[in-house]
Protein backbone atom coordinates (compact mmCIF):
# COMPACT_ATOMS: atom_id res chain seq x y z
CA UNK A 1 -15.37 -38.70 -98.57
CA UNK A 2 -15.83 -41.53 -101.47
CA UNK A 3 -17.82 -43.37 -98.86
CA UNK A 4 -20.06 -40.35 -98.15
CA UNK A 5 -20.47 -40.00 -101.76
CA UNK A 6 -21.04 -43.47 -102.54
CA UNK A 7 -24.25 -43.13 -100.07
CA UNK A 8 -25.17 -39.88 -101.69
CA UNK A 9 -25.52 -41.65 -104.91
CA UNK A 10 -27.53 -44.93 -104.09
CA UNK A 11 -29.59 -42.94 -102.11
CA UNK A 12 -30.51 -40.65 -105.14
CA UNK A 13 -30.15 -43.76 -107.68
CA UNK A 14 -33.03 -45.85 -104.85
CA UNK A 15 -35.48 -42.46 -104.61
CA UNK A 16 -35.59 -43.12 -108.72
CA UNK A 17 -35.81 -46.44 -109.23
CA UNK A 18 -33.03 -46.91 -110.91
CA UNK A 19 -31.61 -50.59 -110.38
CA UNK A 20 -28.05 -50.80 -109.12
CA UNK A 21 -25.05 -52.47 -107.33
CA UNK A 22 -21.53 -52.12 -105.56
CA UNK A 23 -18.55 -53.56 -106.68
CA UNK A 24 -16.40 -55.68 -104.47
CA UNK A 25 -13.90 -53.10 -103.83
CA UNK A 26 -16.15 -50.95 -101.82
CA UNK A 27 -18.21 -53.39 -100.78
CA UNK A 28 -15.32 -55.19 -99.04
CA UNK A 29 -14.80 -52.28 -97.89
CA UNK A 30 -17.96 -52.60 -95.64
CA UNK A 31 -17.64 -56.16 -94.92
CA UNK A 32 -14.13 -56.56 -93.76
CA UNK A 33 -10.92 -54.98 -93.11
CA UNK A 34 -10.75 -51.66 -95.38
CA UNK A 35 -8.28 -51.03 -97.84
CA UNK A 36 -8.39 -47.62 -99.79
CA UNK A 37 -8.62 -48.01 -103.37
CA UNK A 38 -9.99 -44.52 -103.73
CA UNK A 39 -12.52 -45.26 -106.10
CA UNK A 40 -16.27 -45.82 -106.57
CA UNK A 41 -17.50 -48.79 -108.61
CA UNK A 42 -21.22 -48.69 -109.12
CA UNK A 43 -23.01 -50.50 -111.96
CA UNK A 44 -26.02 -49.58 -113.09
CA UNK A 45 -29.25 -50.93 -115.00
CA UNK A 46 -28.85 -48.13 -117.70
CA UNK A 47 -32.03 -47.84 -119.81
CA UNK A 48 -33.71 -44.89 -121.90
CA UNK A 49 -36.58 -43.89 -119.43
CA UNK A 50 -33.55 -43.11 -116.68
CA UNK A 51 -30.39 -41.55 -118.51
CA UNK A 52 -31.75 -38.09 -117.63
CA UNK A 53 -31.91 -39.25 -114.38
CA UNK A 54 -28.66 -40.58 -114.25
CA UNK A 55 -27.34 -37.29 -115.76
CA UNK A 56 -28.76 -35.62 -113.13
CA UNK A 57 -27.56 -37.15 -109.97
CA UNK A 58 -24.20 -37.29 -110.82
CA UNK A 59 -23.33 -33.99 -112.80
CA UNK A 60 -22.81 -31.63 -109.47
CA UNK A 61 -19.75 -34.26 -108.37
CA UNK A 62 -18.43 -35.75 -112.14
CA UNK A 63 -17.83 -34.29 -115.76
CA UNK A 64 -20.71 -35.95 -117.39
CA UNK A 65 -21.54 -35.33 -121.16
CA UNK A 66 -25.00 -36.31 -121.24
CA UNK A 67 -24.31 -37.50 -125.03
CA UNK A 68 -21.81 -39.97 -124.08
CA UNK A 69 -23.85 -42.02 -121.87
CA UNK A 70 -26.61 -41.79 -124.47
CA UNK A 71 -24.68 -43.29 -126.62
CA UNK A 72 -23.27 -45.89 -123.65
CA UNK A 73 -27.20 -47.07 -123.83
CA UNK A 74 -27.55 -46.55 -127.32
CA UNK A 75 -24.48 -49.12 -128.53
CA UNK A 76 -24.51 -51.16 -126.03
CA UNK A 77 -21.11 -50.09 -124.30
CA UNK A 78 -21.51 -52.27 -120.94
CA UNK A 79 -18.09 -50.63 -119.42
């Protein structure tokens, strides 16, 4: 399932051009011998032209607050 969902969301974050990348923990995952970790670790170029976008492709899978990441942009917050 986080798999699944990990493809779900690069595939949505690629159709709108919003820059990205996997962590090592699931991209080890694809490279050698899986180990569950049973989480999803995806960075993001975060700018103010895409945190509406953002917003939207995640908020039918997490508890976003659309606020919060506006102020993740806003302040700088790079975690």
């Amino acid at each position: 399932m986080i798999l699944e969902l990990s493809k779900q969301i690069c595939s949505e974050l690629d159709k709108q051009g919003i820059l990205y990348m996997a962590s090592v923990s699931l991209a080890l995952n694809i490279y050698a011998t899986p180990r569950m970790t049973r989480d999803i670790d995806i960075v993001i170029e975060l700018t103010e032209q895409n945190v509406e976008k953002f917003v939207q492709i995640v908020k039918d899978n997490f508890y976003i607050y659309k606020s919060a990441v506006e102020n993740t942009y806003c302040f700088g917050v790079k975690n």
